[in-house]
PDB file of N, CA and C in Angstrom:
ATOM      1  N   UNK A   1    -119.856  44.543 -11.724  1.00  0.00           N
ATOM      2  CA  UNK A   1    -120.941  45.290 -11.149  1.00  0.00           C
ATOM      3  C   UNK A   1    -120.531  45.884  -9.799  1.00  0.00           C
ATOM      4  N   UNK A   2    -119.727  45.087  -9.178  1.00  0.00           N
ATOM      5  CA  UNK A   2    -119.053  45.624  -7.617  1.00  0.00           C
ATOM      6  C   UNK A   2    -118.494  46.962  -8.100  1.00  0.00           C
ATOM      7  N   UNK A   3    -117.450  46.882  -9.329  1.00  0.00           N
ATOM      8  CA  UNK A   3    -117.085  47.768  -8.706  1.00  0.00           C
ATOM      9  C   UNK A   3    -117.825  49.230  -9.768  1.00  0.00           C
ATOM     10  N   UNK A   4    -119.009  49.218 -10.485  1.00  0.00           N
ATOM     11  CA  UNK A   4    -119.923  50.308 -10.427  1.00  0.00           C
ATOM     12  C   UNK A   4    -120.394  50.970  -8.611  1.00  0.00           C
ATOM     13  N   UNK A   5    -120.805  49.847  -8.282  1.00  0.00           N
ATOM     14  CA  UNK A   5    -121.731  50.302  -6.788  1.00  0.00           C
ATOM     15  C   UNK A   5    -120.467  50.651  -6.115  1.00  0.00           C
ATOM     16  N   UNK A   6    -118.660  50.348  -6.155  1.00  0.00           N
ATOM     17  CA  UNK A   6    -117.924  50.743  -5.412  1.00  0.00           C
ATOM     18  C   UNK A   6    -117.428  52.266  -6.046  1.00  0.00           C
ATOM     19  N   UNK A   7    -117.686  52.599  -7.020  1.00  0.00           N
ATOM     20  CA  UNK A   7    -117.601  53.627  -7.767  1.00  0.00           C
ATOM     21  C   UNK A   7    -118.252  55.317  -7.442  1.00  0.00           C
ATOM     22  N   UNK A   8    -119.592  54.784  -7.227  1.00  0.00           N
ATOM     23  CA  UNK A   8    -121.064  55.008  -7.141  1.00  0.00           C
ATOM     24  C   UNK A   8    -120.831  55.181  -5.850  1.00  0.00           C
ATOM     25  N   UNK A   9    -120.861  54.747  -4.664  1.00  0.00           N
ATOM     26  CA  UNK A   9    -120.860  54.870  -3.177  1.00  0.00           C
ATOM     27  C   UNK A   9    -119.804  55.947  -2.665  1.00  0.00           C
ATOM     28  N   UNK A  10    -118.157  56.012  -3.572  1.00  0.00           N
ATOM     29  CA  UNK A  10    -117.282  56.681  -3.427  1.00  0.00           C
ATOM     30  C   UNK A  10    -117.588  58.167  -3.657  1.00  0.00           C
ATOM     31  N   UNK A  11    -118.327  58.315  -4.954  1.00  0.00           N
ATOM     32  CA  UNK A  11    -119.095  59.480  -5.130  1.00  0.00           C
ATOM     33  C   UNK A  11    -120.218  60.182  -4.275  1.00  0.00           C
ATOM     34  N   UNK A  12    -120.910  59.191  -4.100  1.00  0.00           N
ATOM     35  CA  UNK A  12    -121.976  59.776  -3.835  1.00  0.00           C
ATOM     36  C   UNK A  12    -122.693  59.369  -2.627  1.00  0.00           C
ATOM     37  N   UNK A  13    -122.153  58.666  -1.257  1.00  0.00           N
ATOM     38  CA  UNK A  13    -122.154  57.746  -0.697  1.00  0.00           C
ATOM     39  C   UNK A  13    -123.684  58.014   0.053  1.00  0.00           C
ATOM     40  N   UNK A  14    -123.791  56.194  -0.281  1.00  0.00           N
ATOM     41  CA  UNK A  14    -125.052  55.862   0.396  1.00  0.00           C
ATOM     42  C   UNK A  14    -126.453  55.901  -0.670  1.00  0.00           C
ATOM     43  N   UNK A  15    -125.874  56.092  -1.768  1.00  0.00           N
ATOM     44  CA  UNK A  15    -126.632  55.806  -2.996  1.00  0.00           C
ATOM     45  C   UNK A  15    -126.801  54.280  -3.280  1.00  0.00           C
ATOM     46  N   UNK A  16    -125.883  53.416  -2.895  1.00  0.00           N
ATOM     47  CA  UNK A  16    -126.274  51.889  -3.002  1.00  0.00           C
ATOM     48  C   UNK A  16    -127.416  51.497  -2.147  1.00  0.00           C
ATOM     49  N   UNK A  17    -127.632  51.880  -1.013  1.00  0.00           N
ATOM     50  CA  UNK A  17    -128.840  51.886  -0.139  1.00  0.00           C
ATOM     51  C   UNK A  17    -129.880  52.523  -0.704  1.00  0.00           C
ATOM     52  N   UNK A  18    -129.764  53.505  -0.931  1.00  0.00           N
ATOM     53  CA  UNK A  18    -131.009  54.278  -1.772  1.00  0.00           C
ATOM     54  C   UNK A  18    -131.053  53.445  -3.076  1.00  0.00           C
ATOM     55  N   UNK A  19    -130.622  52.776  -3.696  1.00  0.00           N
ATOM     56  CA  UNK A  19    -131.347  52.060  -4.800  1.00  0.00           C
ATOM     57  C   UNK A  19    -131.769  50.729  -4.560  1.00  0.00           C
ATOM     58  N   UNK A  20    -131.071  50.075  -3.392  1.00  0.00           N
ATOM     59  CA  UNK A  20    -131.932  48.791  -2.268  1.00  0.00           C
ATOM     60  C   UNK A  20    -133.142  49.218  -2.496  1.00  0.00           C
ATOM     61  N   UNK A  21    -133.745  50.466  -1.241  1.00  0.00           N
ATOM     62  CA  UNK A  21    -134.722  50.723  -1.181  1.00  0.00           C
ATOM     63  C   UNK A  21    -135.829  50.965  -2.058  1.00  0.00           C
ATOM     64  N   UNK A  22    -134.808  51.600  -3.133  1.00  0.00           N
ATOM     65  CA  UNK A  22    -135.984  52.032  -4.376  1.00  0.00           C
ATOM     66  C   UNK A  22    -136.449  50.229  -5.356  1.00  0.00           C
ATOM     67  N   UNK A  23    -135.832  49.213  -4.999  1.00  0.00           N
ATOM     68  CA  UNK A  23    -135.683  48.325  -5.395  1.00  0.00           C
ATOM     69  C   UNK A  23    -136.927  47.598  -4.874  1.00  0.00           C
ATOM     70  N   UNK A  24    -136.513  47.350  -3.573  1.00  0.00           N
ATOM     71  CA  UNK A  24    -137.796  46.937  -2.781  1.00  0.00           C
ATOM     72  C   UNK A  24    -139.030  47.385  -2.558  1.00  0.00           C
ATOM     73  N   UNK A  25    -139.008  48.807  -2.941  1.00  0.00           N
ATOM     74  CA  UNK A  25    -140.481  49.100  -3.025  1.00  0.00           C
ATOM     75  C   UNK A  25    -141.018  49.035  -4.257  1.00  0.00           C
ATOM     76  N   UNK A  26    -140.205  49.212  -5.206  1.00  0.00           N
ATOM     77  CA  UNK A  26    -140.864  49.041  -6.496  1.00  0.00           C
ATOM     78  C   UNK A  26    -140.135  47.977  -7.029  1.00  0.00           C
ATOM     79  N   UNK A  27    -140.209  46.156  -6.944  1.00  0.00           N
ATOM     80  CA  UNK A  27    -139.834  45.432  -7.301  1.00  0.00           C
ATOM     81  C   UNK A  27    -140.598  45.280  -8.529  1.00  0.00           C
ATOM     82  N   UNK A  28    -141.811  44.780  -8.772  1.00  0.00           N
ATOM     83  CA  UNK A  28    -142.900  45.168  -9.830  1.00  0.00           C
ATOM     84  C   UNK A  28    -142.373  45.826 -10.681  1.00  0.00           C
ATOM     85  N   UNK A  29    -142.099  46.887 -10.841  1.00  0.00           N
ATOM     86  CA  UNK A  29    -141.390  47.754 -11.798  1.00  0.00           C
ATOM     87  C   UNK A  29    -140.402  47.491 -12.638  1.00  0.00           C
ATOM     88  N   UNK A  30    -139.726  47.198 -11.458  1.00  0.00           N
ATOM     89  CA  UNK A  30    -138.086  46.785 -11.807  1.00  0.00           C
ATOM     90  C   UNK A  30    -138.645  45.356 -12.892  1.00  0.00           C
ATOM     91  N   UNK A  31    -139.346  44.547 -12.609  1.00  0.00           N
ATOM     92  CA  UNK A  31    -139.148  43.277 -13.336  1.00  0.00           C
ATOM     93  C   UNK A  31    -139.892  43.831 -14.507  1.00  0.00           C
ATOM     94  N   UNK A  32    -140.527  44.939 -14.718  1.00  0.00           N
ATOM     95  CA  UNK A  32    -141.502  45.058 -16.279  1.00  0.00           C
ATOM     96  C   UNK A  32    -140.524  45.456 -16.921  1.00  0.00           C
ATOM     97  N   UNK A  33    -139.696  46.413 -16.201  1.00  0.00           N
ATOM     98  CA  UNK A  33    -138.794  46.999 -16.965  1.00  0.00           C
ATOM     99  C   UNK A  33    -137.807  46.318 -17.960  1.00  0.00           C
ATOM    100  N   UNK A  34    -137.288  45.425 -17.100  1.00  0.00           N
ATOM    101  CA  UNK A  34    -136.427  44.644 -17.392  1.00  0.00           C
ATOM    102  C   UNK A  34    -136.704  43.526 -18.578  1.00  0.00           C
ATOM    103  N   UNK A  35    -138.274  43.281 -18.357  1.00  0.00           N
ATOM    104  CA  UNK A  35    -138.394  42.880 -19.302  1.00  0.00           C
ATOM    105  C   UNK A  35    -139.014  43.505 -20.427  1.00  0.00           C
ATOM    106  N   UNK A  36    -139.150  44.601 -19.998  1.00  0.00           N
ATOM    107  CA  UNK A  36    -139.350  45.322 -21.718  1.00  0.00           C
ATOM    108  C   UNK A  36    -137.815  45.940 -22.590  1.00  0.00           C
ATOM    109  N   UNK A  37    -136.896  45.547 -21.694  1.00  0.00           N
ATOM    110  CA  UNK A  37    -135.289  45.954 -22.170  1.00  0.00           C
ATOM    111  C   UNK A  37    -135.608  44.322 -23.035  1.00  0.00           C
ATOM    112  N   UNK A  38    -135.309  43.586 -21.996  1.00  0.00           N
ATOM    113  CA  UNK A  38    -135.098  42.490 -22.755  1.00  0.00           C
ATOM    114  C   UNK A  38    -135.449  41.883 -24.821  1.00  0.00           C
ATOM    115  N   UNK A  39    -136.818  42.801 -24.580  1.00  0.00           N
ATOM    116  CA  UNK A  39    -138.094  42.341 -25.297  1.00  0.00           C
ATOM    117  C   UNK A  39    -137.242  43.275 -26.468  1.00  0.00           C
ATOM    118  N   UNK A  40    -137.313  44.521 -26.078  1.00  0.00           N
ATOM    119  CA  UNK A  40    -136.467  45.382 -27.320  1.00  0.00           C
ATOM    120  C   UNK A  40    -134.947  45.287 -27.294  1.00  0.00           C
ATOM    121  N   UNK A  41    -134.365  44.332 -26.711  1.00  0.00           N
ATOM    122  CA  UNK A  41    -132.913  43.972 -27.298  1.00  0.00           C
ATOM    123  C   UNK A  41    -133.139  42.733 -28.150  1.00  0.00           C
ATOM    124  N   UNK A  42    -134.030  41.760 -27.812  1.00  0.00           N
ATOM    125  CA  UNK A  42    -134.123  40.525 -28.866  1.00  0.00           C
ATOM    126  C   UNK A  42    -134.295  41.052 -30.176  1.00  0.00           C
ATOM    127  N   UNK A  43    -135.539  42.157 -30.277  1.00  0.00           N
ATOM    128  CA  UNK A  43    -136.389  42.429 -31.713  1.00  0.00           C
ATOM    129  C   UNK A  43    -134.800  42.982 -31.894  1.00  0.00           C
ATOM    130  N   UNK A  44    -134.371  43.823 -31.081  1.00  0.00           N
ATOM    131  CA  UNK A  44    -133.381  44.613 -32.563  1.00  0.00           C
ATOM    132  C   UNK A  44    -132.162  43.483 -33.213  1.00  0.00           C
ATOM    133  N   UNK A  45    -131.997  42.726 -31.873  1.00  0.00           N
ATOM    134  CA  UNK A  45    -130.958  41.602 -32.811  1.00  0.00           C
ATOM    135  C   UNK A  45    -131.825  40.576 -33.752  1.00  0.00           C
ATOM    136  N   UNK A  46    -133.109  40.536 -33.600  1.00  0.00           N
ATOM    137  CA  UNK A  46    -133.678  39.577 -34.829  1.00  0.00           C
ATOM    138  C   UNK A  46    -133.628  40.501 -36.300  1.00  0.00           C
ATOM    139  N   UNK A  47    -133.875  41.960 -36.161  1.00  0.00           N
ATOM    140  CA  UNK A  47    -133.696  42.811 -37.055  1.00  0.00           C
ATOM    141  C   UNK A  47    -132.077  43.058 -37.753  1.00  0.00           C
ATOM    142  N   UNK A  48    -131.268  42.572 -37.108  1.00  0.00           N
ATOM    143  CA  UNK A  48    -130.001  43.127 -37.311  1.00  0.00           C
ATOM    144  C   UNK A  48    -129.808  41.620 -38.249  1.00  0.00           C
ATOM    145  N   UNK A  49    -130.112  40.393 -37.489  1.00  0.00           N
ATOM    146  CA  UNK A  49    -130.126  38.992 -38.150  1.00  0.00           C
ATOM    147  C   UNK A  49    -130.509  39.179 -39.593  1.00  0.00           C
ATOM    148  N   UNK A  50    -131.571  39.363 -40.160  1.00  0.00           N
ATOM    149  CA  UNK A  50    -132.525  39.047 -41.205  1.00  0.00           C
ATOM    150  C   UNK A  50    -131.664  40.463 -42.130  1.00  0.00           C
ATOM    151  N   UNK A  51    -130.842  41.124 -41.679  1.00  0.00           N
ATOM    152  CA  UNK A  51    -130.548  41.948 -42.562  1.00  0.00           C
ATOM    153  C   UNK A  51    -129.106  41.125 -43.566  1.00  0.00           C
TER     154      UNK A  51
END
């Protein structure tokens, strides 16, 4: 993951701060999100299982 954000900063620098921020204000978000990834990676591997 370091070295995405060291990747990412080289490009475009100061984008790791700007996604801090966008982090902290919308923490809420971030965790629905995450768990609606979650939620639709289980179903598709229970779907992939039963096949």
């Amino acid at each position: 993951m370091s070295d995405i954000a060291s990747h990412a900063e080289k490009t475009q620098p100061g984008i790791v701060d700007e996604v801090g921020r966008f982090y902290a204000q919308h923490a809420g978000l971030i965790k629905v999100l995450g768990g609606a990834a979650l939620a639709v990676t289980l179903s598709k591997m229970k779907e992939n299982a039963t096949r």
